[in-house]
Protein backbone atom coordinates (compact mmCIF):
# COMPACT_ATOMS: atom_id res chain seq x y z
CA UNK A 1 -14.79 68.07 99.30
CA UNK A 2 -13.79 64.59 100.10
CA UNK A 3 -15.52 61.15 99.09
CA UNK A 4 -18.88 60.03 101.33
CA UNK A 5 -18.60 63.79 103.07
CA UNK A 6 -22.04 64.56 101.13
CA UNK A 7 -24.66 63.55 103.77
CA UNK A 8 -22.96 60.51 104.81
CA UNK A 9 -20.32 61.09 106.66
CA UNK A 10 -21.96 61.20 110.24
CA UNK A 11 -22.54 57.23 109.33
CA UNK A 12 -19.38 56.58 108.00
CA UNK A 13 -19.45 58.04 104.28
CA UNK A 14 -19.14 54.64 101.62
CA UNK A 15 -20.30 52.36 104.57
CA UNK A 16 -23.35 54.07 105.05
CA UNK A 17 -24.66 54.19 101.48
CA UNK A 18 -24.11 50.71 101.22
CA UNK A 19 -25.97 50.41 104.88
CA UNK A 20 -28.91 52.54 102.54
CA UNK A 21 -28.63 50.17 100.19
CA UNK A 22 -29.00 46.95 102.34
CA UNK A 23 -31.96 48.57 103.71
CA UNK A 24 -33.50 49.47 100.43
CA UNK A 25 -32.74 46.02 99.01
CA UNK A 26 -33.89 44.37 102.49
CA UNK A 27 -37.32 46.47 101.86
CA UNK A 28 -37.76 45.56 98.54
CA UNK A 29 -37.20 41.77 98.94
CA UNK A 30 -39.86 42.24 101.57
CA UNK A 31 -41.91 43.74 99.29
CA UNK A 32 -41.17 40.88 96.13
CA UNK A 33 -41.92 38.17 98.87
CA UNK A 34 -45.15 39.78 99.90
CA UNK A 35 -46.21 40.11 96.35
CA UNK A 36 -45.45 36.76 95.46
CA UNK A 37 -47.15 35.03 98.59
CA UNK A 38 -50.34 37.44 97.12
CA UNK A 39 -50.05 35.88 93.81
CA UNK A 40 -49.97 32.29 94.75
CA UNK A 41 -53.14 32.73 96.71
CA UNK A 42 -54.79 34.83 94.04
CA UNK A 43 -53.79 31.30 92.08
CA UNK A 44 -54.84 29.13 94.04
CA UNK A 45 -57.84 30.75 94.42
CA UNK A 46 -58.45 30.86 90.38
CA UNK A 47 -57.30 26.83 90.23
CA UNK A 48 -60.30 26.24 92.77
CA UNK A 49 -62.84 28.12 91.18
CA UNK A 50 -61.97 26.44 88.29
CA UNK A 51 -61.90 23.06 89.59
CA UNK A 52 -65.59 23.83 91.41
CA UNK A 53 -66.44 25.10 87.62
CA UNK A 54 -65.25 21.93 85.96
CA UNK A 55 -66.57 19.47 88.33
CA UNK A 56 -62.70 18.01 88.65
CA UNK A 57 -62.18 15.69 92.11
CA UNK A 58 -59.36 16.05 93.82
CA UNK A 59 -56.47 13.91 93.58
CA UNK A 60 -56.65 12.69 97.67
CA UNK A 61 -60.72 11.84 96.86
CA UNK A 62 -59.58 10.11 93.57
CA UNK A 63 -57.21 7.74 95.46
CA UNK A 64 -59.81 7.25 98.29
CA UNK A 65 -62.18 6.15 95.86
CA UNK A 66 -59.70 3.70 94.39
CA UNK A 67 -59.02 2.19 97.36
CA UNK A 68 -62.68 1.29 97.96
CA UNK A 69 -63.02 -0.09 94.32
CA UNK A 70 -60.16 -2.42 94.94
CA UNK A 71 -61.19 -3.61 98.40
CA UNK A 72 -64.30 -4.06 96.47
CA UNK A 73 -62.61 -5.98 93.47
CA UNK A 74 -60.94 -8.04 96.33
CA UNK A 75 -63.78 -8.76 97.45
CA UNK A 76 -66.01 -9.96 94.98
CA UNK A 77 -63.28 -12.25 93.43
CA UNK A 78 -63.04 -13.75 97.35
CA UNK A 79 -67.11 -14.22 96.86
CA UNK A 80 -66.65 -15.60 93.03
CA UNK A 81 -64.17 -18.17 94.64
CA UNK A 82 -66.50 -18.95 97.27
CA UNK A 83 -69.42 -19.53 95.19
CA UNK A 84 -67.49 -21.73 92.85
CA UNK A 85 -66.34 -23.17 95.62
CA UNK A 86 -69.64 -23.98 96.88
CA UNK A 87 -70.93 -25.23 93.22
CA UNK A 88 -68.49 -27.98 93.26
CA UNK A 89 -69.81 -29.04 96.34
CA UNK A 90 -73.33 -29.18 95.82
CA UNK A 91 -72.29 -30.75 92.25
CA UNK A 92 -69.93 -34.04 94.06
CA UNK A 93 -72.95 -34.68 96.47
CA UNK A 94 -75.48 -34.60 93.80
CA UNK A 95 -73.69 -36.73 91.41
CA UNK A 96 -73.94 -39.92 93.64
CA UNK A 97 -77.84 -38.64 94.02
CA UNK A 98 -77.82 -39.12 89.94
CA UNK A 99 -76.28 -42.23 89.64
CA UNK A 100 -78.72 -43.95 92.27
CA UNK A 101 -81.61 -42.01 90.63
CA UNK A 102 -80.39 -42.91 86.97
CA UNK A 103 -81.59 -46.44 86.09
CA UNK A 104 -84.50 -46.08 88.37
CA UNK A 105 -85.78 -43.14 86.03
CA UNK A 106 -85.01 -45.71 83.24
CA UNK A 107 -87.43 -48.37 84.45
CA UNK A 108 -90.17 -45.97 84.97
């Protein structure tokens, strides 16, 4: 009996049990792939059912939020400006208002 000439030979004896092995390897790549595509939902599912459980915020709502704080922070220190801004104002015209007022409040 010859090498391959067991129930391989119609394929081409060596070339066909490596052609059976392709397939099987082929098949069970298929089948590590599928597998692994369930696990990383099964994951992913867990990691958001804990993050519901644990009240966590995502990280794309954490950097909205942080945005609107700084435009906020922006904001307010424009305002703070603006207000001092304004108090110097109101203080230079009210200082020659004092002076004039000032020795009359002295004679009364």
């Amino acid at each position: 009996m010859a090498i391959g000439s067991e129930g391989g030979e119609g394929r081409g004896g060596k070339r066909g049990i490596f052609d059976d092995l392709a397939g099987m390897a082929g098949g069970a790549f298929s089948v590590m792939a599928a597998v692994r595509a369930e696990a990383e939902a099964m994951a992913r599912a867990q990691t958001e059912a804990m993050v519901q459980r644990l009240d966590l915020v995502r990280r794309e709502d954490l950097d909205a939020a942080l945005e609107v704080a700084r435009r906020a922070r922006e904001q307010a220190e424009a305002l703070a400006g603006r207000v001092a801004e304004l108090e110097a104002r109101v203080a230079a015209l009210e200082a020659p208002r004092d002076e004039v007022a000032g020795p009359d409040e002295d004679r009364a």
